[in-house]
Protein backbone atom coordinates (compact mmCIF):
# COMPACT_ATOMS: atom_id res chain seq x y z
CA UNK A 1 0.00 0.00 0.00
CA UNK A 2 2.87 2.29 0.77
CA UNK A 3 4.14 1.69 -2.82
CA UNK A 4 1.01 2.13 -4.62
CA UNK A 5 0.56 5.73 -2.30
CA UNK A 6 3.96 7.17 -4.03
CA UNK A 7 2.99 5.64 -7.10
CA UNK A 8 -0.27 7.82 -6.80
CA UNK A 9 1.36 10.58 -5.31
CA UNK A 10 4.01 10.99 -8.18
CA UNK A 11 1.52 10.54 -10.94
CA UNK A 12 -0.22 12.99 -9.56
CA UNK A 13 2.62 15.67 -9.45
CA UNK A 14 3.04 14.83 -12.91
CA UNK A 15 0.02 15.50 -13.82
CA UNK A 16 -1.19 18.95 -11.81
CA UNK A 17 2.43 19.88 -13.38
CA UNK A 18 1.09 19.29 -17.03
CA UNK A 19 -2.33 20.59 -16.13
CA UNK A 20 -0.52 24.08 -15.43
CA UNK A 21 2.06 24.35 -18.33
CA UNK A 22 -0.31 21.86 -21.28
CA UNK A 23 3.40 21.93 -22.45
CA UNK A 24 3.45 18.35 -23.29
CA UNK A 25 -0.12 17.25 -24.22
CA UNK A 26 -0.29 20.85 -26.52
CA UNK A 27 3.14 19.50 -28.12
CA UNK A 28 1.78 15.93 -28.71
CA UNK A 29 -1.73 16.51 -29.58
CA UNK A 30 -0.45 19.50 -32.06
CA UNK A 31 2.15 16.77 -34.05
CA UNK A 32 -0.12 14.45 -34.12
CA UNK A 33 -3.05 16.45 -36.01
CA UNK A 34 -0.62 17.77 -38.38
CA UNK A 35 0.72 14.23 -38.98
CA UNK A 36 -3.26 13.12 -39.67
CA UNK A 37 -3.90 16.66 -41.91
CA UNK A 38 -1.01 15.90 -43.57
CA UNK A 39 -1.88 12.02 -44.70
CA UNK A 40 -5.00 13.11 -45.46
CA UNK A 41 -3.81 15.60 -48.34
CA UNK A 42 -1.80 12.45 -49.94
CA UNK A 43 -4.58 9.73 -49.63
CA UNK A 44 -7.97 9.80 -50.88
CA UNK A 45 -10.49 9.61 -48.21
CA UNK A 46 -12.17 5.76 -48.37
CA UNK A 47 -9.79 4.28 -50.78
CA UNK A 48 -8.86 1.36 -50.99
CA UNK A 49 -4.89 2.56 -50.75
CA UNK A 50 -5.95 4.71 -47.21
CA UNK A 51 -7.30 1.44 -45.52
CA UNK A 52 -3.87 -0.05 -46.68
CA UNK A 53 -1.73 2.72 -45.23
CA UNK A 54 -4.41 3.84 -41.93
CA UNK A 55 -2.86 0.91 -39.48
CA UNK A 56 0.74 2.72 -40.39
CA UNK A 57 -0.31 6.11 -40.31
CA UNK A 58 -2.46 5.68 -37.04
CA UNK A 59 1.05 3.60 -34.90
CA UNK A 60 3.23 6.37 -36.89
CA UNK A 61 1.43 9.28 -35.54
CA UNK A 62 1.17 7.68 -31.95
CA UNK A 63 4.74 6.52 -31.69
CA UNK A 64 6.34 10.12 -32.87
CA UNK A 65 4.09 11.91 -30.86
CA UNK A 66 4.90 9.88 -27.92
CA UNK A 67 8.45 10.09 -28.78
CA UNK A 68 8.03 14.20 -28.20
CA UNK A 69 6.38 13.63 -25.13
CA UNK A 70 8.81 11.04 -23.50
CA UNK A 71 11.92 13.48 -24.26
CA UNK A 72 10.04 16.85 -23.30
CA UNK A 73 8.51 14.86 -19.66
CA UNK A 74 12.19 13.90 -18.78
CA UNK A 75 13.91 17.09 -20.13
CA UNK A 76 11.15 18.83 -17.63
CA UNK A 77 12.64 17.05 -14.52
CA UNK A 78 16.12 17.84 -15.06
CA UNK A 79 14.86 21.42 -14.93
CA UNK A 80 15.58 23.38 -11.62
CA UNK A 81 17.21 19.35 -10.44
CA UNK A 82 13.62 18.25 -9.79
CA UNK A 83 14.64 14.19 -10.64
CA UNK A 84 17.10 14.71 -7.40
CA UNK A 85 15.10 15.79 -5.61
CA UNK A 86 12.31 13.33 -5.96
CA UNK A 87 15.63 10.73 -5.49
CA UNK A 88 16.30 12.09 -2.53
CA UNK A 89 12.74 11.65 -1.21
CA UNK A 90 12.28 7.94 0.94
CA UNK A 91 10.37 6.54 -2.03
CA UNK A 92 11.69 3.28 -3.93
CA UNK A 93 13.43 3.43 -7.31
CA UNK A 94 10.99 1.28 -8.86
CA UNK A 95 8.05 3.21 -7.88
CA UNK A 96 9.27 5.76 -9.75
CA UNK A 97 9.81 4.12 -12.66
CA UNK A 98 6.15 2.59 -12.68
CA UNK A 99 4.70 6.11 -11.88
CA UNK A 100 6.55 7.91 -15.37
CA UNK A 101 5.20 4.97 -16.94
CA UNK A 102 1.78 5.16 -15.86
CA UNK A 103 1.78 8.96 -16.44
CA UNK A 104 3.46 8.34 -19.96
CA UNK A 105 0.76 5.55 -20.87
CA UNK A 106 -1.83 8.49 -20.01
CA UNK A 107 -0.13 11.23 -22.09
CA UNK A 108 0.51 8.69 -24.98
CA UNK A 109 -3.27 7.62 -24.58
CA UNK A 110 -4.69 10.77 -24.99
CA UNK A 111 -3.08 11.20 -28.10
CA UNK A 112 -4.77 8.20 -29.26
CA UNK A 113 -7.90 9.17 -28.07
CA UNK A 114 -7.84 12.73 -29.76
CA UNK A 115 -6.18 11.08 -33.19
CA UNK A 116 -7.97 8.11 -33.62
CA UNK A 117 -11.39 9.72 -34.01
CA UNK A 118 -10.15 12.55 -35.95
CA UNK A 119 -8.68 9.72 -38.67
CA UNK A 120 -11.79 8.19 -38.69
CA UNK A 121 -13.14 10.57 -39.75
CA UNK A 122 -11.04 12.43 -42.09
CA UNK A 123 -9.82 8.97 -43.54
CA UNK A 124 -13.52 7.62 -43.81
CA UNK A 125 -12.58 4.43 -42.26
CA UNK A 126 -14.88 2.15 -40.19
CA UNK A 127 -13.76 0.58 -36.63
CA UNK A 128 -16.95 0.23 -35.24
CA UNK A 129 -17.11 -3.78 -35.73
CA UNK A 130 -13.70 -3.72 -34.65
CA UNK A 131 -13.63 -0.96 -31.70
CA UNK A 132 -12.62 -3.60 -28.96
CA UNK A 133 -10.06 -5.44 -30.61
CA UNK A 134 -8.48 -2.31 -31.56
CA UNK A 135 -8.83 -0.96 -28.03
CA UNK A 136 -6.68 -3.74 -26.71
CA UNK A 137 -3.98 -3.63 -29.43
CA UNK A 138 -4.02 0.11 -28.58
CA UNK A 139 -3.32 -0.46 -24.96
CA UNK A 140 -0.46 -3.14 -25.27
CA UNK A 141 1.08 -0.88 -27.87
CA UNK A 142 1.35 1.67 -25.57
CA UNK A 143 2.29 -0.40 -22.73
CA UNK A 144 5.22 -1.66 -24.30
CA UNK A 145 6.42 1.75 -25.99
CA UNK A 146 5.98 3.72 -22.58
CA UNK A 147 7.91 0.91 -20.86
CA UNK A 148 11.66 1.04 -23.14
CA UNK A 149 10.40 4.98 -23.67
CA UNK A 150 10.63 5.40 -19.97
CA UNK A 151 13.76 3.57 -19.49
CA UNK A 152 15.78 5.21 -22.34
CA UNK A 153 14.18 8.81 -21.87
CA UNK A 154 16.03 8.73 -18.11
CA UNK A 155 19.10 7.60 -20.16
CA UNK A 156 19.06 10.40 -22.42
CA UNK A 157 18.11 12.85 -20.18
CA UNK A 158 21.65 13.28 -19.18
CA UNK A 159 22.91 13.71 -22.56
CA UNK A 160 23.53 17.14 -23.82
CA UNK A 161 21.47 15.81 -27.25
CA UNK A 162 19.11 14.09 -25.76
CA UNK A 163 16.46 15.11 -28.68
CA UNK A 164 18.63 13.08 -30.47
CA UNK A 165 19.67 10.52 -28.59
CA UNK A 166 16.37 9.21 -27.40
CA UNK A 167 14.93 8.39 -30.65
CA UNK A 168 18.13 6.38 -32.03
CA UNK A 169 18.34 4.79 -28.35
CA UNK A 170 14.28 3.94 -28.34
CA UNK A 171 13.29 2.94 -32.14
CA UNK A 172 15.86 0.10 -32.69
CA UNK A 173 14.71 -1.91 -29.50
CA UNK A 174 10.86 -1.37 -29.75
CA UNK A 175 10.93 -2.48 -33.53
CA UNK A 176 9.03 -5.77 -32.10
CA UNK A 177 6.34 -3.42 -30.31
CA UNK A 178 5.59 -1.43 -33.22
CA UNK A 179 5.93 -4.30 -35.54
CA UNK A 180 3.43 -6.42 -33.97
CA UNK A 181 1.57 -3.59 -32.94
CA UNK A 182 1.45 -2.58 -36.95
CA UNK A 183 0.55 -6.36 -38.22
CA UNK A 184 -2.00 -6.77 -35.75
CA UNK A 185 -3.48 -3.29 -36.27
CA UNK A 186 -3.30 -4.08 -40.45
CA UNK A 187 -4.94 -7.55 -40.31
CA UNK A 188 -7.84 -6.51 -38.07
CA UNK A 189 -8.54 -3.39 -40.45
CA UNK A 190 -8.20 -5.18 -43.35
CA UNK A 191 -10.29 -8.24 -42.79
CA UNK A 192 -7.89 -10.75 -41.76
CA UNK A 193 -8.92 -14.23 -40.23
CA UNK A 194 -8.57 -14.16 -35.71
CA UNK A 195 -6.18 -16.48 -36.21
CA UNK A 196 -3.66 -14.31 -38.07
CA UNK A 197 -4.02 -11.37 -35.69
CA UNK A 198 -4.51 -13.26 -32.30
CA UNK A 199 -0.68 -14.48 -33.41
CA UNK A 200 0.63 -10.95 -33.57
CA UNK A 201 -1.43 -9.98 -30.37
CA UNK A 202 0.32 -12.84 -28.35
CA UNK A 203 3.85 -11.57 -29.89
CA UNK A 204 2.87 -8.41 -28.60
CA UNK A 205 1.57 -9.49 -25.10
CA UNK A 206 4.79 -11.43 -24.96
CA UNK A 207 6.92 -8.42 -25.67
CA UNK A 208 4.88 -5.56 -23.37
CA UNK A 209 5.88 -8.39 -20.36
CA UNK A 210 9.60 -9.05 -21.01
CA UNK A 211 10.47 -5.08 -22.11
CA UNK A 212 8.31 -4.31 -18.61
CA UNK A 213 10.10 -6.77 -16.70
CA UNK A 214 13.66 -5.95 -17.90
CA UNK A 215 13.03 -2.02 -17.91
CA UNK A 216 10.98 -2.72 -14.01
CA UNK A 217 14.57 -4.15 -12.98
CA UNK A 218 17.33 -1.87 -14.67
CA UNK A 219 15.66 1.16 -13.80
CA UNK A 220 17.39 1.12 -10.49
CA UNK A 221 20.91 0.85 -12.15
CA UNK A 222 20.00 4.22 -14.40
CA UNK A 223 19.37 6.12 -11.73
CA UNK A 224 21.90 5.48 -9.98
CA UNK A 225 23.98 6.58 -13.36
């Protein structure tokens, strides 16, 4: 219970933070429109090629604009040396880790709730007979992004270049996140059989629980870095 209080208590910090600035949500919610407006212009609305392309252009907006959030959240606590201070508080080093992830999987899901619709529309795509499957790729998608995001954000927090750094750090180890969260995502738009995407949802599940687990145990040894 004592864990789950600091868990609460740093999410919310996090939070009431963002809630005065909007400088990360604004940021994120901001790309990601422009990414959608943007698609739109190339594609024609209900073609055939735009339900080809919508699973990529829906896990491409979400992962860039998550990307911009991760680096600006942990850029944020460096400011003023607000991540020592929080060290120095009696709170365990794993808490913190699942609190930025929590608050990350909120900022990240936001953005999906704000795109998603928005692409719908614009896109003239249908989801409604496959809302809840979508939902749940959705939410292990993000699980496993803001998991490694979390980790490697701390990393390159420290680096003078850290806009840099965190993408070429993040990208090349959640390739299997986004690529079974892409597959998955495709098949289920496109028509494919339960079997083919309940294969790429179990790759994924598997995935979101080793990432977790091995990010859950070296978080310790980053921040002690």
């Amino acid at each position: 219970m004592k864990s789950v209080r600091q868990i609460g208590t740093i999410i919310h910090k996090d939070v009431l933070i963002e809630l005065r600035s909007k400088d990360i949500i604004i940021s994120m919610l901001i790309f990601s429109l422009i990414v959608v407006v943007v698609f739109n212009f190339i594609f024609d609305p209900g073609s055939e090629m735009i339900k080809t392309t919508a699973p990529g252009i829906l896990w491409v907006t979400i992962i860039f604009a998550g990307n911009l959030g991760l680096a600006r959240s942990f850029a944020r606590e460096h400011e003023n040396a607000r991540m020592h201070g929080l060290l120095l508080c009696p709170v365990d080093r794993s808490a913190i880790f699942v609190a930025k992830m929590l608050g990350n999987i909120i900022f990240i899901t936001l953005v999906e709730v704000v795109s998603l619709p928005i692409m719908v529309i614009l896109f003239d795509i249908h989801i409604r007979h496959i809302l809840w499957p979508l939902i749940l790729i959705l939410v292990l998608g993000t699980i496993g992004f803001a998991a490694v995001g979390t980790l490697f954000s701390t990393i390159s927090a420290n680096t003078k270049s850290r806009e840099v750094m965190l993408p070429l750090l993040l990208f090349p180890v959640s390739i299997p996140i986004i690529l079974a969260a892409v597959k998955s995502t495709t098949f289920l738009m496109n028509g494919g059989g339960f079997a083919q995407v309940w294969s790429w949802i179990k790759i994924l599940i598997a995935f979101d629980v080793i990432f977790t687990v091995l990010c859950f145990l070296l978080y310790d040894y980053v921040l002690e870095e």
